[in-house]
C-alpha atoms as a PDB file:
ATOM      1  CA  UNK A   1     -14.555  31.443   9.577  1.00  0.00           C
ATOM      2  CA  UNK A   2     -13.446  29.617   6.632  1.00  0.00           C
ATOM      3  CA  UNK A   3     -11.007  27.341   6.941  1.00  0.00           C
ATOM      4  CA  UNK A   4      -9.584  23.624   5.001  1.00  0.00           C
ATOM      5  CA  UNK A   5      -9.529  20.503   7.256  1.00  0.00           C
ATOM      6  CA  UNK A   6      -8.044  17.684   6.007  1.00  0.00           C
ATOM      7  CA  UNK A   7      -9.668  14.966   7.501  1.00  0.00           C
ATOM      8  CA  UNK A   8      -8.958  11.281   7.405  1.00  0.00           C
ATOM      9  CA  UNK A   9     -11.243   8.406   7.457  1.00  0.00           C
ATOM     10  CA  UNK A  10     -11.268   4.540   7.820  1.00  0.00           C
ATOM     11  CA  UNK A  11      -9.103   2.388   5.948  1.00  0.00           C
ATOM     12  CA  UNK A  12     -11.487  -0.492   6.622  1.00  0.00           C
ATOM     13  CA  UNK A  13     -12.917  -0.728   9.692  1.00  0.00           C
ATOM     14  CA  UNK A  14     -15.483   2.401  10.277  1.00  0.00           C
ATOM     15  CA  UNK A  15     -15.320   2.550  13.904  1.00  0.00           C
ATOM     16  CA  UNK A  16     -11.940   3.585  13.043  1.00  0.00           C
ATOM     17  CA  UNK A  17     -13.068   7.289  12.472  1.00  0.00           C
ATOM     18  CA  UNK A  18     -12.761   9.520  15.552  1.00  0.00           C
ATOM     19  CA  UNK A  19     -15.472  11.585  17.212  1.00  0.00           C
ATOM     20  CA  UNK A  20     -14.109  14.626  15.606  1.00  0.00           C
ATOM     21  CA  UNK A  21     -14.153  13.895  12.116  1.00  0.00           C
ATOM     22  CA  UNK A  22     -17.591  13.262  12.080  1.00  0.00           C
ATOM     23  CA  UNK A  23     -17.600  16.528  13.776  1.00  0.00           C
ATOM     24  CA  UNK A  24     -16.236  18.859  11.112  1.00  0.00           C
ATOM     25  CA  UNK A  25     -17.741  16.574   8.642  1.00  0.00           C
ATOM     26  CA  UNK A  26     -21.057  17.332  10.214  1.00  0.00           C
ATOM     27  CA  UNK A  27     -20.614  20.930  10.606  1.00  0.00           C
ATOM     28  CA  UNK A  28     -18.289  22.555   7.578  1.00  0.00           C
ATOM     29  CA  UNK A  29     -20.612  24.057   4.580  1.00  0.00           C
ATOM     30  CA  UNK A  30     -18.734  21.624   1.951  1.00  0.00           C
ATOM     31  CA  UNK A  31     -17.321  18.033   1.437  1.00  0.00           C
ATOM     32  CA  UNK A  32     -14.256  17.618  -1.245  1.00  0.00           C
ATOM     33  CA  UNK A  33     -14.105  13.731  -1.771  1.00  0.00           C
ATOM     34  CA  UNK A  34     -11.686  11.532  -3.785  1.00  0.00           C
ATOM     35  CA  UNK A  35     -15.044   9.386  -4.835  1.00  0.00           C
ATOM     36  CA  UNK A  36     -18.519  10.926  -4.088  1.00  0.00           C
ATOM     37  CA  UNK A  37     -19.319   7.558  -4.765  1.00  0.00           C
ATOM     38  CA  UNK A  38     -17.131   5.764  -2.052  1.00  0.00           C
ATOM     39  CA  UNK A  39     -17.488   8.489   0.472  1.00  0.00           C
ATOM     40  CA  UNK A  40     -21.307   8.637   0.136  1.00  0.00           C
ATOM     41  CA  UNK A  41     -21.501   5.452   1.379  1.00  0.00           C
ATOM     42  CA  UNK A  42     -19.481   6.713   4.591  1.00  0.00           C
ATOM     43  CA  UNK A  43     -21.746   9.911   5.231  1.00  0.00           C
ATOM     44  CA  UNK A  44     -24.635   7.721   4.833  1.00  0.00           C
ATOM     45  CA  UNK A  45     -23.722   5.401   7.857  1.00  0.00           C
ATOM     46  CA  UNK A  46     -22.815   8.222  10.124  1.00  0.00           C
ATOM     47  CA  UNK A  47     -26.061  10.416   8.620  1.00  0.00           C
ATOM     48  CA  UNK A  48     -23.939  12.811   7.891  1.00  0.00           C
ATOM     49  CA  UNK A  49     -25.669  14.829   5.317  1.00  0.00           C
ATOM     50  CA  UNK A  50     -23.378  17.963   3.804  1.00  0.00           C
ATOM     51  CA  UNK A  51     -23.149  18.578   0.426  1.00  0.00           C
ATOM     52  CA  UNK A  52     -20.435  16.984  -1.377  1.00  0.00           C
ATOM     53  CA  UNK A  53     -18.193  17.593  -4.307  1.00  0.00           C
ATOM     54  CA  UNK A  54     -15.720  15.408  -6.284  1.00  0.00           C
ATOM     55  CA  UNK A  55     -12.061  16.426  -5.908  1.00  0.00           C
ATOM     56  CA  UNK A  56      -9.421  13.983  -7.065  1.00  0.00           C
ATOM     57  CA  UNK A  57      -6.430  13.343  -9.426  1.00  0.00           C
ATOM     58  CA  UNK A  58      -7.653  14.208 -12.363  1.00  0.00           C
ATOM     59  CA  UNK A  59      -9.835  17.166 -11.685  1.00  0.00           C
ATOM     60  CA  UNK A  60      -7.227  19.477  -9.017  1.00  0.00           C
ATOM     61  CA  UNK A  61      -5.364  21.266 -10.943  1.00  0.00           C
ATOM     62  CA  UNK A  62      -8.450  22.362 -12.360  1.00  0.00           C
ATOM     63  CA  UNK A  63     -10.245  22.909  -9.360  1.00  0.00           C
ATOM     64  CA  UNK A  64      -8.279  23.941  -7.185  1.00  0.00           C
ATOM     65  CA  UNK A  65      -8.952  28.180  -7.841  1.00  0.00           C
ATOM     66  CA  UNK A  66     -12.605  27.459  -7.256  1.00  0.00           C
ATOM     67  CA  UNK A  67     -12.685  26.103  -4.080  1.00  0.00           C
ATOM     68  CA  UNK A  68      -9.630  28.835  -2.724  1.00  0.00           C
ATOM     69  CA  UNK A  69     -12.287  31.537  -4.088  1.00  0.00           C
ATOM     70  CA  UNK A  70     -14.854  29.730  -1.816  1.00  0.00           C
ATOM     71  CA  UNK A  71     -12.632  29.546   0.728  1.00  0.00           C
ATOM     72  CA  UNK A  72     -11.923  33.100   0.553  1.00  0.00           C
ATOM     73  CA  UNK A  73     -15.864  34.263   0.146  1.00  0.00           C
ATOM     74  CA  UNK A  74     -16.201  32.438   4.059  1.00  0.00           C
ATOM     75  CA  UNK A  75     -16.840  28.685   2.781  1.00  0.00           C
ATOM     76  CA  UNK A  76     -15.490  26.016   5.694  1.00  0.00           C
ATOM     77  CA  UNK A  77     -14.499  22.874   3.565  1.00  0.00           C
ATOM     78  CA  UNK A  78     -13.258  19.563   4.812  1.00  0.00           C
ATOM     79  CA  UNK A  79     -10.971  17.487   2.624  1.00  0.00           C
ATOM     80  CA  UNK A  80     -11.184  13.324   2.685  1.00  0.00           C
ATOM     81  CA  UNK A  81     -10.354  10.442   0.237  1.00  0.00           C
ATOM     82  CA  UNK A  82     -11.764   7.332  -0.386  1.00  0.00           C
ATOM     83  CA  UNK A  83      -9.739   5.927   2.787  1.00  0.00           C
ATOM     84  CA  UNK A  84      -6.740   7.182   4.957  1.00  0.00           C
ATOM     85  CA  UNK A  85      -5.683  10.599   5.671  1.00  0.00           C
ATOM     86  CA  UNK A  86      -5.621  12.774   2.323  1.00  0.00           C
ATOM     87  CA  UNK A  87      -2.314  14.020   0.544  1.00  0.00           C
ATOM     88  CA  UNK A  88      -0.840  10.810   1.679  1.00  0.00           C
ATOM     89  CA  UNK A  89      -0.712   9.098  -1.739  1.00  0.00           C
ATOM     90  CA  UNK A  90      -3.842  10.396  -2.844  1.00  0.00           C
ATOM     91  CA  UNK A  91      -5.557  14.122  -3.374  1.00  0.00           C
ATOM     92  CA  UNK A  92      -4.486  17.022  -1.075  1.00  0.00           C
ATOM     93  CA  UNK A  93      -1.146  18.384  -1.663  1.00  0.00           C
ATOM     94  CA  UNK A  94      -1.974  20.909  -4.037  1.00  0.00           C
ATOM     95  CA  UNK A  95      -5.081  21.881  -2.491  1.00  0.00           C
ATOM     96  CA  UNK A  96      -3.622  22.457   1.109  1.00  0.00           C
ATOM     97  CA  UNK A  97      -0.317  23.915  -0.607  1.00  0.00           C
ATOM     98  CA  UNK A  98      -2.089  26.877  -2.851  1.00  0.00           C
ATOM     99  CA  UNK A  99      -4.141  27.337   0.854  1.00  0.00           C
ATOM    100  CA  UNK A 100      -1.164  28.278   2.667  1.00  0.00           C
ATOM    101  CA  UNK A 101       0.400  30.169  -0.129  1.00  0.00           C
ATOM    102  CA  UNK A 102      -2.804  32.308   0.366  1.00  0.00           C
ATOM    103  CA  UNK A 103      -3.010  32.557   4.067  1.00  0.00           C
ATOM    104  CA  UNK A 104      -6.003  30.193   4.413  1.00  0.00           C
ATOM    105  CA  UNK A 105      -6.069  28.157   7.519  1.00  0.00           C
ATOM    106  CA  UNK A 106      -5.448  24.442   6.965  1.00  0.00           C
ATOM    107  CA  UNK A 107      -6.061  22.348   9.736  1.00  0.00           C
ATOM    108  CA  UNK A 108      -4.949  18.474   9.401  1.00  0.00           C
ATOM    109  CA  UNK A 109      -7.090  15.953  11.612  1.00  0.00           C
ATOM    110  CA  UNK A 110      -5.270  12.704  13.343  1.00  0.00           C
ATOM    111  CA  UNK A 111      -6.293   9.092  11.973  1.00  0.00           C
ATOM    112  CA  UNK A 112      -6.139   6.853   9.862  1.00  0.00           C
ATOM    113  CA  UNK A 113      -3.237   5.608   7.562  1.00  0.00           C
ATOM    114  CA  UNK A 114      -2.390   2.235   5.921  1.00  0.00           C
ATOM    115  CA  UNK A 115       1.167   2.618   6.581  1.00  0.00           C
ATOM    116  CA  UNK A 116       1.729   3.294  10.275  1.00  0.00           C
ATOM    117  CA  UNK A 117       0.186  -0.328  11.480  1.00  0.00           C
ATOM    118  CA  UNK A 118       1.691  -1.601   8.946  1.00  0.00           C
ATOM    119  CA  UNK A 119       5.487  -0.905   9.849  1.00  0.00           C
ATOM    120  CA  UNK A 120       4.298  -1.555  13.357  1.00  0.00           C
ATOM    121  CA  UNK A 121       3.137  -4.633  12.457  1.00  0.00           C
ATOM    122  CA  UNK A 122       6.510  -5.727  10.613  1.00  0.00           C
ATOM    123  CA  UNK A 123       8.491  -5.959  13.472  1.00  0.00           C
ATOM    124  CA  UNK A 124      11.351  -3.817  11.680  1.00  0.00           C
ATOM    125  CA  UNK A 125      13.020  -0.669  12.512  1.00  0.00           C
ATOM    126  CA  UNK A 126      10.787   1.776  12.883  1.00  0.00           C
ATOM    127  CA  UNK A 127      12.569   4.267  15.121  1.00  0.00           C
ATOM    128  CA  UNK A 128      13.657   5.600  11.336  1.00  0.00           C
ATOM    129  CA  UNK A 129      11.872   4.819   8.273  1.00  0.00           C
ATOM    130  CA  UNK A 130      11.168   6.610   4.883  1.00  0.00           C
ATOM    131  CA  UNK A 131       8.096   6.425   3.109  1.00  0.00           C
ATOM    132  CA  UNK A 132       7.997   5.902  -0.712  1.00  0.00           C
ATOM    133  CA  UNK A 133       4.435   5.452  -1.621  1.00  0.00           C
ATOM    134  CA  UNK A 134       4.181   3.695  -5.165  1.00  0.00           C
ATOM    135  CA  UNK A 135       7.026   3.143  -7.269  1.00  0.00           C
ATOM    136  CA  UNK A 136       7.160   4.323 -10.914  1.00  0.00           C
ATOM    137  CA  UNK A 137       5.242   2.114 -12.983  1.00  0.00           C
ATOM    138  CA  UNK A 138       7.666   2.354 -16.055  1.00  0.00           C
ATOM    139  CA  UNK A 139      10.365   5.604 -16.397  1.00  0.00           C
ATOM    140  CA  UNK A 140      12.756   5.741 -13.690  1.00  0.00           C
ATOM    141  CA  UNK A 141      11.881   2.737 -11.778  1.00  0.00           C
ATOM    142  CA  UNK A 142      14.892   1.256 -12.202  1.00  0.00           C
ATOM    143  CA  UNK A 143      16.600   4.488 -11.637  1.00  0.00           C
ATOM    144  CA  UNK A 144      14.639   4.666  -8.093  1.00  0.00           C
ATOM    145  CA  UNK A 145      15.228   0.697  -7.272  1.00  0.00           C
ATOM    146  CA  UNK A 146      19.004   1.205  -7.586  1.00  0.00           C
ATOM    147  CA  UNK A 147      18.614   4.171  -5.151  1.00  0.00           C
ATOM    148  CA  UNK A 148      17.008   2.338  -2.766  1.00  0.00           C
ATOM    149  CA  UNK A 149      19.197  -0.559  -2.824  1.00  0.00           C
ATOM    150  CA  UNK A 150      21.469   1.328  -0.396  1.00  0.00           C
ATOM    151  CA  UNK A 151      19.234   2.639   1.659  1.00  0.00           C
ATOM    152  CA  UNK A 152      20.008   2.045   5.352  1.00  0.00           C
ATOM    153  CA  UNK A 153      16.213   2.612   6.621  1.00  0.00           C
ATOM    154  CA  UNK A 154      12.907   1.042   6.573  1.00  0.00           C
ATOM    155  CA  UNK A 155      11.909   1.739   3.564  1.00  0.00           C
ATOM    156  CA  UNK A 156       7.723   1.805   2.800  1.00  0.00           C
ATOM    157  CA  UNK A 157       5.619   1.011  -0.134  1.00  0.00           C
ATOM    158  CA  UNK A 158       1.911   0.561  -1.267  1.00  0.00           C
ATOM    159  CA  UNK A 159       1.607  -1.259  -4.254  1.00  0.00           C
ATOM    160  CA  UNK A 160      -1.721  -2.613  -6.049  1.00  0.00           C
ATOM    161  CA  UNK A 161      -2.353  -6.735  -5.991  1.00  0.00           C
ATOM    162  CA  UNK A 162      -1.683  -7.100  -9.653  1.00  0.00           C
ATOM    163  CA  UNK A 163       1.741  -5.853  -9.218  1.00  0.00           C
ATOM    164  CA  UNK A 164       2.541  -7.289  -5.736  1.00  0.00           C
ATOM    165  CA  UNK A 165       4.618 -10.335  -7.543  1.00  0.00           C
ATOM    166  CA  UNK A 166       6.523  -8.201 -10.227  1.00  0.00           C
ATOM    167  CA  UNK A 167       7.677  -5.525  -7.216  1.00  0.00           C
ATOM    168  CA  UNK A 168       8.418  -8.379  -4.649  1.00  0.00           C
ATOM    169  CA  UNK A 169      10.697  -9.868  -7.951  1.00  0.00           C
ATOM    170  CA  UNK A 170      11.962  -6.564  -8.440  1.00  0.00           C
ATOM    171  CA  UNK A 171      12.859  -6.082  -4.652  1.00  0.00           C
ATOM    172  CA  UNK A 172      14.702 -10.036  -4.589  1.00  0.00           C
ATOM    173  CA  UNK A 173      16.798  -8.296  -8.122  1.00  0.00           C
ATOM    174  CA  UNK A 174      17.984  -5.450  -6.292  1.00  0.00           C
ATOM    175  CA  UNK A 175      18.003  -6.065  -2.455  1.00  0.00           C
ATOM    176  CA  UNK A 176      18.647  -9.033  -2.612  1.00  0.00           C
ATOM    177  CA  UNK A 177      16.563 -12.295  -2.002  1.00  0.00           C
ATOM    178  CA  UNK A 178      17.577 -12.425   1.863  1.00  0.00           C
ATOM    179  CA  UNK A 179      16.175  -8.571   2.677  1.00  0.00           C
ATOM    180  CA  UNK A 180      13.460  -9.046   5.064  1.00  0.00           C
ATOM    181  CA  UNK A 181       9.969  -7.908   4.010  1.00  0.00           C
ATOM    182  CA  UNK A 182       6.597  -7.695   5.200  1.00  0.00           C
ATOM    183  CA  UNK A 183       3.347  -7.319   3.047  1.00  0.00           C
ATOM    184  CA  UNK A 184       0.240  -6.358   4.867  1.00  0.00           C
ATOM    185  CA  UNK A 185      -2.961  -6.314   3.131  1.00  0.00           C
ATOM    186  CA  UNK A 186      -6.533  -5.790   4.403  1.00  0.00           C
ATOM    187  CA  UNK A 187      -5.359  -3.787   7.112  1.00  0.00           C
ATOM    188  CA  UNK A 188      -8.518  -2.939   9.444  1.00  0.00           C
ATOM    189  CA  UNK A 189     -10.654  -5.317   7.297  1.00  0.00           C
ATOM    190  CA  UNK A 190     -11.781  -9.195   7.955  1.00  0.00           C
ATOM    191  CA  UNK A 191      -9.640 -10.843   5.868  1.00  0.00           C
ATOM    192  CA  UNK A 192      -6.398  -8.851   7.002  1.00  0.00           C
ATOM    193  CA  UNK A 193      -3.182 -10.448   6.582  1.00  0.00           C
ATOM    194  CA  UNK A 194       0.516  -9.667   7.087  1.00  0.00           C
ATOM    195  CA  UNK A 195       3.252 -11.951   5.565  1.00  0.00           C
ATOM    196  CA  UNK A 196       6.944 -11.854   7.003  1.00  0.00           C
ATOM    197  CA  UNK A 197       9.975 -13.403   5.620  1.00  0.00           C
ATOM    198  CA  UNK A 198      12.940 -13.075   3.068  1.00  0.00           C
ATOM    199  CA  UNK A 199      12.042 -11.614  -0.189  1.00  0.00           C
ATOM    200  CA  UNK A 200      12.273 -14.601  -2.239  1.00  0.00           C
ATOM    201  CA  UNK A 201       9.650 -16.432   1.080  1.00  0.00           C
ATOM    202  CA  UNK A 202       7.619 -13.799   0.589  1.00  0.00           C
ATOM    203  CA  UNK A 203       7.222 -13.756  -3.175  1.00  0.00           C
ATOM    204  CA  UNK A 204       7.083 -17.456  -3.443  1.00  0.00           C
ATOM    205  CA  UNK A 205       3.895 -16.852  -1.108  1.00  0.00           C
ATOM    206  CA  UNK A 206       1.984 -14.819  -3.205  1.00  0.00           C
ATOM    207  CA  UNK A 207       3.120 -16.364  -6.114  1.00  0.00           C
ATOM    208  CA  UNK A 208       1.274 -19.274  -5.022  1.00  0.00           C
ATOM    209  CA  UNK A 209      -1.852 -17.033  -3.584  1.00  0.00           C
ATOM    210  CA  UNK A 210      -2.335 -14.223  -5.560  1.00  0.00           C
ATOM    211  CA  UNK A 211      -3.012 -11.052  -2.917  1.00  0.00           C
ATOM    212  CA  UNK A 212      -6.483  -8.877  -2.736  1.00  0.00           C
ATOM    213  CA  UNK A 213      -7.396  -5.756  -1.472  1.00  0.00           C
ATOM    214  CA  UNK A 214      -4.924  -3.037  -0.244  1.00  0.00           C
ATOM    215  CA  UNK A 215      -1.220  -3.644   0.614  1.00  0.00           C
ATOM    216  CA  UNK A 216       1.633  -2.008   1.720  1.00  0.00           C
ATOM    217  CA  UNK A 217       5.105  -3.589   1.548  1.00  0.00           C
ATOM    218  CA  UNK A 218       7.529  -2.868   4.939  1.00  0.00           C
ATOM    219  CA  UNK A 219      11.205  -3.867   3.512  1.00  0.00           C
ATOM    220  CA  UNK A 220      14.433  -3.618   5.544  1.00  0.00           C
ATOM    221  CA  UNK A 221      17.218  -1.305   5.185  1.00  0.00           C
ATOM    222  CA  UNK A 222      20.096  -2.409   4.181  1.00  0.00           C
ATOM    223  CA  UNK A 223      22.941  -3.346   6.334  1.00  0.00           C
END
């Protein structure tokens, strides 16, 4: 029966997958990765071995009628990304949306996500938090900043390392340089770090040790 499963994987680690995923990745008829590239390199280790297609950013809106008419013909496709569970900041709302709009079954797999340890590992609020992804680069950042400024929640982020300093600057401008923040990077991986303090402690840090890898920012809600 042909049906979409979203499936995460690893954010790091790879014994972070669970038994199932390699399950439905093992037995659907079709892969739809972020980076066949990335991914391949994931199949590989598990010898996982069916075929794969590239579905990302800048090809779903295009491709997204071709794989519903797949679906529809009987095709069983699984969804991933490069790392973490799909639609979460990366390919897989579309997709899953047009499936439901046309009674398709969509089934989401539990695992992995960046952000989850990472508010854990904050030690702030987490019995209510919202989760904002990436900020606008350019247009209405400052817009969404002053938003945010009086929110009363945990408030989420992933940012790149090249912009870590400019959006901890950006968070000290708004929030204020006393609004608690916690940047984990690496998350799964060997060289995995998390960094608590004000925002001004914080930014001084990477200021002085520019950040690699992944990262997502935990910042408190204001009071």
């Amino acid at each position: 029966m042909s049906k979409l499963f979203i499936v995460p994987t690893p954010i790091g680690n790879l014994k972070d997958i669970t038994f199932r995923a390699v399950e439905v990745l093992k037995t659907v008829d079709l892969i739809l990765a972020e980076d066949t590239r990335t991914s391949g390199k994931l199949l590989k280790h598990f010898e996982i071995t069916t075929p794969m297609k590239s579905h990302h950013m800048h090809n779903e809106h295009k491709t997204v009628e071709g794989i519903l008419q797949k679906l529809k013909a009987g095709t069983s496709i699984a969804l991933i990304s490069d790392a973490g569970t799909p639609a979460i900041s990366d390919p897989g709302f579309l997709l899953s949306r047009a499936c439901i709009e046309n009674d398709i079954k969509v089934e989401c797999l539990p695992g992995a996500t960046a952000f989850v340890p990472a508010l854990i590992n904050s030690g702030l609020p987490n019995d209510k938090f919202v989760y904002e992804g990436f900020l606008p680069v350019k247009k209405g950042r400052q817009t969404r900043m002053n938003l945010l400024s009086e929110e009363t929640r945990t408030m989420i982020f992933y940012e790149s390392p090249h912009k870590l300093v400019k959006t901890l600057g950006h968070f000290c401008d708004y929030f204020g340089e006393d609004r608690p923040v916690s940047v984990s990077r690496e998350l799964t991986k060997l060289y995995e770090e998390t960094v608590r303090g004000s925002a001004k402690e914080v930014l001084e840090y990477y200021s002085k040790k520019p950040p690699k890898g992944e990262i997502v920012i935990v910042v408190g809600g204001k009071k």
